[in-house]
PDB file of N, CA and C in Angstrom:
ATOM      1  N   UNK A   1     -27.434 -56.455 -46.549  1.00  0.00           N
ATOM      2  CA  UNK A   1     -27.777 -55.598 -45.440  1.00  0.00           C
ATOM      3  C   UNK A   1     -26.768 -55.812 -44.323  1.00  0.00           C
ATOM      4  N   UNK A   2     -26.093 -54.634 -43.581  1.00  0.00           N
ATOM      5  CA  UNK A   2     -25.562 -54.974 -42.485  1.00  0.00           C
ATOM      6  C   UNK A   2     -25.991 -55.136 -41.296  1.00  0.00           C
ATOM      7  N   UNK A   3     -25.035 -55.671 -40.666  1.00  0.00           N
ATOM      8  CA  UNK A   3     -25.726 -55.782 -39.178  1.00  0.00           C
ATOM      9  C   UNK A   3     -25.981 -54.344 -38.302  1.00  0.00           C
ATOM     10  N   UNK A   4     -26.114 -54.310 -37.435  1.00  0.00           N
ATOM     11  CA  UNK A   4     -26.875 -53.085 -36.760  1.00  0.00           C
ATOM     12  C   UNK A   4     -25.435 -52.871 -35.952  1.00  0.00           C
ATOM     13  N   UNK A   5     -24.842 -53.449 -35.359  1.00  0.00           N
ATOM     14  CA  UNK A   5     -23.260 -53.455 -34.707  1.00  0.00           C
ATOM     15  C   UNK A   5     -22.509 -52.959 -36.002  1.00  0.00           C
ATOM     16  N   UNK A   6     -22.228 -53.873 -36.826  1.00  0.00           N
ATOM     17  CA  UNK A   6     -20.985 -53.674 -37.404  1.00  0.00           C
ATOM     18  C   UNK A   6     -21.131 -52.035 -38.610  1.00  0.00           C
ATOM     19  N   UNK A   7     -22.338 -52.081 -38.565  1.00  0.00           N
ATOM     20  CA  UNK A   7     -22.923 -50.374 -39.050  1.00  0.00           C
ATOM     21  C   UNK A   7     -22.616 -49.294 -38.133  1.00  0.00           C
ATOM     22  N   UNK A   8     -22.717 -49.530 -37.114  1.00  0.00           N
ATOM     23  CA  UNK A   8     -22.143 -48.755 -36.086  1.00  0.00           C
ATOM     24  C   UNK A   8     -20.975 -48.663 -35.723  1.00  0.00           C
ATOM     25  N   UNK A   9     -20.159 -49.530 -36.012  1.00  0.00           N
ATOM     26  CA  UNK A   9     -18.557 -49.462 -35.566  1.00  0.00           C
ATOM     27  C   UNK A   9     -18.033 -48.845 -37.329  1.00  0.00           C
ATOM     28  N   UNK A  10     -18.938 -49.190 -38.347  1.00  0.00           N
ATOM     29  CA  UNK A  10     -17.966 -48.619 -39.584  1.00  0.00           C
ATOM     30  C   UNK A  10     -18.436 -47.058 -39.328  1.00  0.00           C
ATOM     31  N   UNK A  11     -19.698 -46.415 -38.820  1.00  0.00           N
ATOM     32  CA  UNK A  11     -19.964 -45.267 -38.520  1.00  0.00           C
ATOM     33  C   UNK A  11     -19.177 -44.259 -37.155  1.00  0.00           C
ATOM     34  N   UNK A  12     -19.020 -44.901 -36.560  1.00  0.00           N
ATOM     35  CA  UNK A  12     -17.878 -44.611 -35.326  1.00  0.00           C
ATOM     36  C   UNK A  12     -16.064 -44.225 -36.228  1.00  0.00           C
ATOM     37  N   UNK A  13     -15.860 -45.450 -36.693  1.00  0.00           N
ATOM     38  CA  UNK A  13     -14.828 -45.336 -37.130  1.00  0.00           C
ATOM     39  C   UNK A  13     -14.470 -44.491 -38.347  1.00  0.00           C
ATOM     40  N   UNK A  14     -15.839 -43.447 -38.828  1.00  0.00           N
ATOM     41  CA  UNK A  14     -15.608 -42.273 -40.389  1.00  0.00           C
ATOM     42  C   UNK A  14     -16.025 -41.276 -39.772  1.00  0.00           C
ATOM     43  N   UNK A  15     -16.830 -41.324 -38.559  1.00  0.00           N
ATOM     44  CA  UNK A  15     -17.179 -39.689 -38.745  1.00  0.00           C
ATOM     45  C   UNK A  15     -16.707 -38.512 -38.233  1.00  0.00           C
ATOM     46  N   UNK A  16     -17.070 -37.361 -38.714  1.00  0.00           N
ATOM     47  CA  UNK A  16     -15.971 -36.390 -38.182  1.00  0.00           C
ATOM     48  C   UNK A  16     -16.470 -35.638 -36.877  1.00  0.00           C
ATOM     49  N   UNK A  17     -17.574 -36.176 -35.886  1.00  0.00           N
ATOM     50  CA  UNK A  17     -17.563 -35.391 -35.024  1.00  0.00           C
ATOM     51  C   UNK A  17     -18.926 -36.525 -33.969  1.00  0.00           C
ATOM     52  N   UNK A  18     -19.229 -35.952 -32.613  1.00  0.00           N
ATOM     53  CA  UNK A  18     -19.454 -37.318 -31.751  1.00  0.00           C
ATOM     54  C   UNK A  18     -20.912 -38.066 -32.863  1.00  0.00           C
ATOM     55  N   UNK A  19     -21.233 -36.821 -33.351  1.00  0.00           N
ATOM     56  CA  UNK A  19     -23.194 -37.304 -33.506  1.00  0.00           C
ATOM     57  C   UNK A  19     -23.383 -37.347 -35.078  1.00  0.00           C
ATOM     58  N   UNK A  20     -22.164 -37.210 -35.562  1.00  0.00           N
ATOM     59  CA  UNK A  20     -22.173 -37.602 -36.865  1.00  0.00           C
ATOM     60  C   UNK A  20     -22.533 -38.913 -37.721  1.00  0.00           C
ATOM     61  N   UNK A  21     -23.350 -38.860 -38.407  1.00  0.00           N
ATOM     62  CA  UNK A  21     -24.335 -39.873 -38.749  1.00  0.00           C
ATOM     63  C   UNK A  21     -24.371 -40.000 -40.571  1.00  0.00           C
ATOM     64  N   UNK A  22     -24.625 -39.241 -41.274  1.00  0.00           N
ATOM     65  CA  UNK A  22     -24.655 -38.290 -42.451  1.00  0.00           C
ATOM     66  C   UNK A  22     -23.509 -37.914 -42.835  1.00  0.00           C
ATOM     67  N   UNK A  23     -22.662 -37.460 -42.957  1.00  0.00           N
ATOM     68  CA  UNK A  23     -21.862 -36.693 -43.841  1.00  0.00           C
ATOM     69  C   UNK A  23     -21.353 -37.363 -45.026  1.00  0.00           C
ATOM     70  N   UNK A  24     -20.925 -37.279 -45.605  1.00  0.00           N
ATOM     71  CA  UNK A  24     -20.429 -37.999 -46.998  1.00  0.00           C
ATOM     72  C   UNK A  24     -19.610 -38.767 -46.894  1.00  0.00           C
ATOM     73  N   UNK A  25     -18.524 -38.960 -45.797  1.00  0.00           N
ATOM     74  CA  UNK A  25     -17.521 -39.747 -45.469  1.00  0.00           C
ATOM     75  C   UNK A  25     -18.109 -40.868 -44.958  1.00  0.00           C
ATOM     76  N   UNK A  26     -18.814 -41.001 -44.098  1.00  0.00           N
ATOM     77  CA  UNK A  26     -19.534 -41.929 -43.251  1.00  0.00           C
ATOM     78  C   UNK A  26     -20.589 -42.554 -44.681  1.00  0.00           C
ATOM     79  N   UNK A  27     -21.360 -41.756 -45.142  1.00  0.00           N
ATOM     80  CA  UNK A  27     -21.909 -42.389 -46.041  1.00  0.00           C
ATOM     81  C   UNK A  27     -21.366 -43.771 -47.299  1.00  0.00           C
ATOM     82  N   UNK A  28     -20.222 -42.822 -47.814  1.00  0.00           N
ATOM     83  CA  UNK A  28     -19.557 -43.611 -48.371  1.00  0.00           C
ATOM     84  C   UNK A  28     -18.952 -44.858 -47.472  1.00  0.00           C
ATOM     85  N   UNK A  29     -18.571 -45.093 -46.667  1.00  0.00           N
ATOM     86  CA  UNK A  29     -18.033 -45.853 -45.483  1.00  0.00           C
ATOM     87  C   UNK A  29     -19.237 -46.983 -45.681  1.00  0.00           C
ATOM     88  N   UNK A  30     -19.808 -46.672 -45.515  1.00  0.00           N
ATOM     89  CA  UNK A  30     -20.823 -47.976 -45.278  1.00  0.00           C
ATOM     90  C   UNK A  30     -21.484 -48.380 -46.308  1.00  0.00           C
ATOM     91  N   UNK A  31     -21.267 -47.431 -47.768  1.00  0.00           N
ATOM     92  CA  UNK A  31     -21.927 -48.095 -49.209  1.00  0.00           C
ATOM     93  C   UNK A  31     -20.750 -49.130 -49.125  1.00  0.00           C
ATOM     94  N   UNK A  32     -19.371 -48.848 -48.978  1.00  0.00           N
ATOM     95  CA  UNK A  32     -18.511 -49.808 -49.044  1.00  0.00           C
ATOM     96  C   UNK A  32     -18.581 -50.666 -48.841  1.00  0.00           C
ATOM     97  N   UNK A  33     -18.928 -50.346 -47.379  1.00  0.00           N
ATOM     98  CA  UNK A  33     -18.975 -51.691 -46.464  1.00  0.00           C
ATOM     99  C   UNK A  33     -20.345 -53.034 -47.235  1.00  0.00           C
ATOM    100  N   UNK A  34     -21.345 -52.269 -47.718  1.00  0.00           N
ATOM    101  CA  UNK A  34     -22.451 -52.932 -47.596  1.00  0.00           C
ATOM    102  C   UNK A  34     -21.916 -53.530 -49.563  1.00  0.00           C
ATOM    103  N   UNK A  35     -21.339 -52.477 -50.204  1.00  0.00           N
ATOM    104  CA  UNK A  35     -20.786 -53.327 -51.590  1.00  0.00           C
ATOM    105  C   UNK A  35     -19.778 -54.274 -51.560  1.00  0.00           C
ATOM    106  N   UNK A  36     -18.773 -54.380 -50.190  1.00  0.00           N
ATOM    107  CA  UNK A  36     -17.699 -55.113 -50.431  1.00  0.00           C
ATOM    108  C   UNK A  36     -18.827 -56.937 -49.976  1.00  0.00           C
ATOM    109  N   UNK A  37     -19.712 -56.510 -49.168  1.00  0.00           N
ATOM    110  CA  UNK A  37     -20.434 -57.969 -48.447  1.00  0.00           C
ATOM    111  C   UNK A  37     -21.159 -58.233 -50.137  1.00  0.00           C
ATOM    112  N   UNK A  38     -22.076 -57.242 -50.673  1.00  0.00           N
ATOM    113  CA  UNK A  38     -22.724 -58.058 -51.476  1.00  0.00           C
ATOM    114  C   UNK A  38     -21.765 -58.409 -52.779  1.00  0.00           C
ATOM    115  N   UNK A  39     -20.590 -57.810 -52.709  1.00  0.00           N
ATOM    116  CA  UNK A  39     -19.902 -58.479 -53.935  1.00  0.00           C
ATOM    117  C   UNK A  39     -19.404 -59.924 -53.496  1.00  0.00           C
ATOM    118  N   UNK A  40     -19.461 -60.086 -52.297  1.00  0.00           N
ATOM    119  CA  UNK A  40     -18.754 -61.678 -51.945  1.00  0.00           C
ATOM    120  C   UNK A  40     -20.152 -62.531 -52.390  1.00  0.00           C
ATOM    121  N   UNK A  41     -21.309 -61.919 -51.896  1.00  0.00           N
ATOM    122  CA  UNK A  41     -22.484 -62.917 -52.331  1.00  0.00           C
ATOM    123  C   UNK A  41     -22.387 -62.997 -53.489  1.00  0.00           C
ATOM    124  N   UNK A  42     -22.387 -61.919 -54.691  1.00  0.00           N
ATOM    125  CA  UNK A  42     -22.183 -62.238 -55.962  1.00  0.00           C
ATOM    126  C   UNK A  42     -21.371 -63.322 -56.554  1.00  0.00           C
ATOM    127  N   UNK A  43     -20.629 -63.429 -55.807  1.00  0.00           N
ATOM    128  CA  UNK A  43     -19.203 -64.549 -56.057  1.00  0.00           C
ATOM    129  C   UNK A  43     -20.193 -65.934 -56.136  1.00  0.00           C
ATOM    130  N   UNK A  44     -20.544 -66.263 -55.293  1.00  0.00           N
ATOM    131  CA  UNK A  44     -21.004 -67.359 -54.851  1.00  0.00           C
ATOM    132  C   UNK A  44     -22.426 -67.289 -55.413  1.00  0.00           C
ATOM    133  N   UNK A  45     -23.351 -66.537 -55.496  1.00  0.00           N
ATOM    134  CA  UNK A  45     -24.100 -66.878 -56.228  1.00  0.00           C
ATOM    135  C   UNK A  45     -24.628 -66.008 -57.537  1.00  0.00           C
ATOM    136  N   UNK A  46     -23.878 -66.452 -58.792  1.00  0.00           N
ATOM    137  CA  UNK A  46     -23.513 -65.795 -59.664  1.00  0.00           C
ATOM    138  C   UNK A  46     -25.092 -65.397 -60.577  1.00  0.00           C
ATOM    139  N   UNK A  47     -25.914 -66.426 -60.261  1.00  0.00           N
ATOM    140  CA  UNK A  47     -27.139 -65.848 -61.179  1.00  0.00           C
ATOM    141  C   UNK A  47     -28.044 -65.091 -60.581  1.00  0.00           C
ATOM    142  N   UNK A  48     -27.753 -64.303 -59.358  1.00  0.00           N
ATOM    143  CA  UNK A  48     -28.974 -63.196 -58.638  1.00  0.00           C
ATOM    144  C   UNK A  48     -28.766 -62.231 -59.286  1.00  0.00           C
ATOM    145  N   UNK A  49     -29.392 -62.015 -59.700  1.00  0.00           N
ATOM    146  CA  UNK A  49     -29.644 -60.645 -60.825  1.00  0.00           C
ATOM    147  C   UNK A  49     -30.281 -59.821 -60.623  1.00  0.00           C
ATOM    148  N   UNK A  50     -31.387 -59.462 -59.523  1.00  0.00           N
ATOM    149  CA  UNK A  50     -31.718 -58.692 -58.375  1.00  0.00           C
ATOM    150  C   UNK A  50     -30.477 -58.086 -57.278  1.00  0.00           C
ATOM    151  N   UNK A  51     -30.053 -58.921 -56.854  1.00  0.00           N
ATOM    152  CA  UNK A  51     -29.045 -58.301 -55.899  1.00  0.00           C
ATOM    153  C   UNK A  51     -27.771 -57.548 -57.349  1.00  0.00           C
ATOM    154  N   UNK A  52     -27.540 -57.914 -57.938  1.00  0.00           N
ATOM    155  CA  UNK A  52     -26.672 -57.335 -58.532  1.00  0.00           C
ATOM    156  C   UNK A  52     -26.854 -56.128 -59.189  1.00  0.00           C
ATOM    157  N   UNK A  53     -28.300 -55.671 -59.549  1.00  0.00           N
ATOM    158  CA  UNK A  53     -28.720 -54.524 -59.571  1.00  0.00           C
ATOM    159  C   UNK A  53     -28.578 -53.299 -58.516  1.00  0.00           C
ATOM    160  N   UNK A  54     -29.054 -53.978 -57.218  1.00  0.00           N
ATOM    161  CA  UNK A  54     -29.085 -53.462 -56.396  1.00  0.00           C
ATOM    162  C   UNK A  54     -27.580 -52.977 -56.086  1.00  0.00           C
ATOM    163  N   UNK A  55     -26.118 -53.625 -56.262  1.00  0.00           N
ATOM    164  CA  UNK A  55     -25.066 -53.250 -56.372  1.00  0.00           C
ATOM    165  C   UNK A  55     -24.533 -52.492 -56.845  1.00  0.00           C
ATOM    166  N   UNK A  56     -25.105 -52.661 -58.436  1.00  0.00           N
ATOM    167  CA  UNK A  56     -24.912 -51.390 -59.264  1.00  0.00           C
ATOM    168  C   UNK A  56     -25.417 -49.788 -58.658  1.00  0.00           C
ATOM    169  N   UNK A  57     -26.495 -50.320 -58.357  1.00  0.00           N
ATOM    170  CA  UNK A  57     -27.265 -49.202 -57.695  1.00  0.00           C
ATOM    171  C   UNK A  57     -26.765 -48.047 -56.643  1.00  0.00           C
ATOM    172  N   UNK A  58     -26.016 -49.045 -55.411  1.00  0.00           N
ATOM    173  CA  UNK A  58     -25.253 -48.844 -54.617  1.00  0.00           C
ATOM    174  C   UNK A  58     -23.867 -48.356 -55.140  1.00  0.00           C
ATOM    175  N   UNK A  59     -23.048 -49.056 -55.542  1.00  0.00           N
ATOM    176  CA  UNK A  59     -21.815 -48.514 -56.535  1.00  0.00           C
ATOM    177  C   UNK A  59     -22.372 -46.703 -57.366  1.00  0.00           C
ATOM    178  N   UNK A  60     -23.061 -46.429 -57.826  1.00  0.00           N
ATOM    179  CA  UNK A  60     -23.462 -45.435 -58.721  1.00  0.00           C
ATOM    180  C   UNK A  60     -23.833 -44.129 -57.190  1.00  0.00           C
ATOM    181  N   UNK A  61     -24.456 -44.417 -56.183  1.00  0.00           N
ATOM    182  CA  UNK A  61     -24.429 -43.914 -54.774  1.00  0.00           C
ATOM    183  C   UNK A  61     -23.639 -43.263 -54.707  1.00  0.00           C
ATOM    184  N   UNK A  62     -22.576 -44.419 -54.422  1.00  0.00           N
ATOM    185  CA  UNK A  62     -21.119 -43.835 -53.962  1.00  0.00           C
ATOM    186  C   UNK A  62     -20.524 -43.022 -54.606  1.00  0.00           C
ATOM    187  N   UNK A  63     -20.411 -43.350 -55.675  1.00  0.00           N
ATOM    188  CA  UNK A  63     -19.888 -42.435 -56.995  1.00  0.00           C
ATOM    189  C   UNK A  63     -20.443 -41.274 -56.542  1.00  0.00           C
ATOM    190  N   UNK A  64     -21.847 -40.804 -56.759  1.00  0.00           N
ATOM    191  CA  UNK A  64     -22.229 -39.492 -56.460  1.00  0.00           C
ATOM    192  C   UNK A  64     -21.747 -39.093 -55.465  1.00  0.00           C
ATOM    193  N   UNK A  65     -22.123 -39.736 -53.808  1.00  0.00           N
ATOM    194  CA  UNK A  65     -21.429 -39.080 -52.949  1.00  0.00           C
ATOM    195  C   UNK A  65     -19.805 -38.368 -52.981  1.00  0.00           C
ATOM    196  N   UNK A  66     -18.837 -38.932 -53.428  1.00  0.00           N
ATOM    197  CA  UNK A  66     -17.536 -39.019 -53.770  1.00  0.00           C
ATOM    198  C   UNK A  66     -17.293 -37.738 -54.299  1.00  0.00           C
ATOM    199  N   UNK A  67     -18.568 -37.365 -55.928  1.00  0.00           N
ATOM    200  CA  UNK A  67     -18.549 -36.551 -56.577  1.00  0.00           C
ATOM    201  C   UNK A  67     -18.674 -35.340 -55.690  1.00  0.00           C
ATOM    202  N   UNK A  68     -19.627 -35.045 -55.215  1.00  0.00           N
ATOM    203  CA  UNK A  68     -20.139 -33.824 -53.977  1.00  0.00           C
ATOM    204  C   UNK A  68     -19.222 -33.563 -53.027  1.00  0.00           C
ATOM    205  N   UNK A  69     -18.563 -34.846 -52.725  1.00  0.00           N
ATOM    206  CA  UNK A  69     -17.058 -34.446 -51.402  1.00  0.00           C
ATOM    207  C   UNK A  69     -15.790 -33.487 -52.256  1.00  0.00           C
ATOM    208  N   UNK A  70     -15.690 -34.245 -53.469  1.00  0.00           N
ATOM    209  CA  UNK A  70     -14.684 -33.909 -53.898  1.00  0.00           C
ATOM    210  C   UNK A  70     -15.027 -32.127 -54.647  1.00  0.00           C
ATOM    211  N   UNK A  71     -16.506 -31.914 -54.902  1.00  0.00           N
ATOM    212  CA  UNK A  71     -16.395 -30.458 -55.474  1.00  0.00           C
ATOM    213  C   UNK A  71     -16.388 -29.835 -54.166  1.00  0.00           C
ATOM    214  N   UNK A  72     -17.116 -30.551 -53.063  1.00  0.00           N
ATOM    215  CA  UNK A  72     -17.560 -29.354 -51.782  1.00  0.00           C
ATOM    216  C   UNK A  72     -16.122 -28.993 -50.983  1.00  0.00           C
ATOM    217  N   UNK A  73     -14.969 -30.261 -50.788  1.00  0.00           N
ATOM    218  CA  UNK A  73     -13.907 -30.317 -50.591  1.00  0.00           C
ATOM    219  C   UNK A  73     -12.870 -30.954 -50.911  1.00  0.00           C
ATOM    220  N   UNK A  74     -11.857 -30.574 -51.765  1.00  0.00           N
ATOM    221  CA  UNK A  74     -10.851 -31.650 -52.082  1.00  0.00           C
ATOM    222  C   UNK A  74     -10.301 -32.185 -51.120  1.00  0.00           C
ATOM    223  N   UNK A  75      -9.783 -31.382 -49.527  1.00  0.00           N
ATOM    224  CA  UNK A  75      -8.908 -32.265 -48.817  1.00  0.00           C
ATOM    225  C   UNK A  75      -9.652 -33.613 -47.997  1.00  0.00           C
ATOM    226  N   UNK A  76     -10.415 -33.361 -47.945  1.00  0.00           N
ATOM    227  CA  UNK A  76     -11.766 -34.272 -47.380  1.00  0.00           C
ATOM    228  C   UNK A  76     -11.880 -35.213 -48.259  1.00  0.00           C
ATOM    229  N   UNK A  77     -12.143 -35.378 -49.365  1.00  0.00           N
ATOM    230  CA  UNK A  77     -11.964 -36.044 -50.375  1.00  0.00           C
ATOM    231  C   UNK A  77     -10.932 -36.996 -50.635  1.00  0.00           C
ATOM    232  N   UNK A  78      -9.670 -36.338 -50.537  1.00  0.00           N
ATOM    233  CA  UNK A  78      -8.147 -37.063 -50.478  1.00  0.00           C
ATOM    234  C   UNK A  78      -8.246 -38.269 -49.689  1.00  0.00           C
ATOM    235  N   UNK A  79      -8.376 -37.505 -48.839  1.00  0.00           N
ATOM    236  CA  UNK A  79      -8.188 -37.830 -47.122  1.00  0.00           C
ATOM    237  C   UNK A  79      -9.467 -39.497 -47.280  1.00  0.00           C
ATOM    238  N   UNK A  80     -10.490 -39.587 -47.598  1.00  0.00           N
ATOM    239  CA  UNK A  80     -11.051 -40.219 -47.555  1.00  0.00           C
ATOM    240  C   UNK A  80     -10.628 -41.139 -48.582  1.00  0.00           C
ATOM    241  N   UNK A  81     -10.322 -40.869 -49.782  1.00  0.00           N
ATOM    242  CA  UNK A  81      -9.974 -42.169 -50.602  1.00  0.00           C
ATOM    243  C   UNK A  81      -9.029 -42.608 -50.340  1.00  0.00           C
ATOM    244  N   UNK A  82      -8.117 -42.289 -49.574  1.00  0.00           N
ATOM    245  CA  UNK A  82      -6.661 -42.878 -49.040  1.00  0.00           C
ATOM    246  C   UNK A  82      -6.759 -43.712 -48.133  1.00  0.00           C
ATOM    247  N   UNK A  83      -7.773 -43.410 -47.252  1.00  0.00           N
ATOM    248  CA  UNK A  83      -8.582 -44.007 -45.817  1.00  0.00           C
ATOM    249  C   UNK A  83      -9.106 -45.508 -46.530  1.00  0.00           C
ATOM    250  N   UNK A  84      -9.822 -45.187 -47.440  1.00  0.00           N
ATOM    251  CA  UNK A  84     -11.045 -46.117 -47.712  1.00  0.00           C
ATOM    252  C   UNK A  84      -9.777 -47.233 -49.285  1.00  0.00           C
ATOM    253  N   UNK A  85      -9.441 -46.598 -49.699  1.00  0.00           N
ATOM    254  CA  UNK A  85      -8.149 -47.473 -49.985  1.00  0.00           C
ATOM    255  C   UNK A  85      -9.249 -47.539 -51.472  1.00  0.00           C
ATOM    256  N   UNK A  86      -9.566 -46.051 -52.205  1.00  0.00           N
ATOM    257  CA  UNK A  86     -10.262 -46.373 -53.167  1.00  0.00           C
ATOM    258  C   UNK A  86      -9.844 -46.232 -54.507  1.00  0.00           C
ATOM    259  N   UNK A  87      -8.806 -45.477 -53.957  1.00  0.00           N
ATOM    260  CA  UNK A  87      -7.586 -45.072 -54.930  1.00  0.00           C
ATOM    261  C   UNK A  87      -7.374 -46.348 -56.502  1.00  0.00           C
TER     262      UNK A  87
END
């Protein structure tokens, strides 16, 4: 789970307009954010098998979102995996 700050500064820093909250960019932005933290816990504690579901879970998210950016818009799409370094 993230913090309530640092959710807000990865949401500040994706979205495309002041009150943007939702959109697919921002969304993805913070599955990231919240898969890159629980993959470090995974590291370290290799037999939670609950949280690692929950990763998968999250990972499969993103994927969809990604999917919907990229049919609703390719340049948006680009633009975001280049950003997010998913390439």
């Amino acid at each position: 789970m993230l913090a309530s700050k640092k959710k807000q500064a990865v949401i500040k820093k994706n979205r495309i307009h002041e009150t943007d909250t939702g959109s697919p960019e921002v969304q993805v932005a913070v599955l990231s954010t919240q898969i890159d933290a629980l993959a470090k816990h995974l590291k370290k504690h290799k037999k939670d098998n609950h949280s690692r579901r929950g990763l998968i879970k999250m990972v499969a998210d993103r994927r969809t979102h990604l999917k919907y950016l990229e049919r609703k818009s390719k340049p948006r799409y680009a633009a975001l995996m280049k950003k997010m370094e998913l390439v």
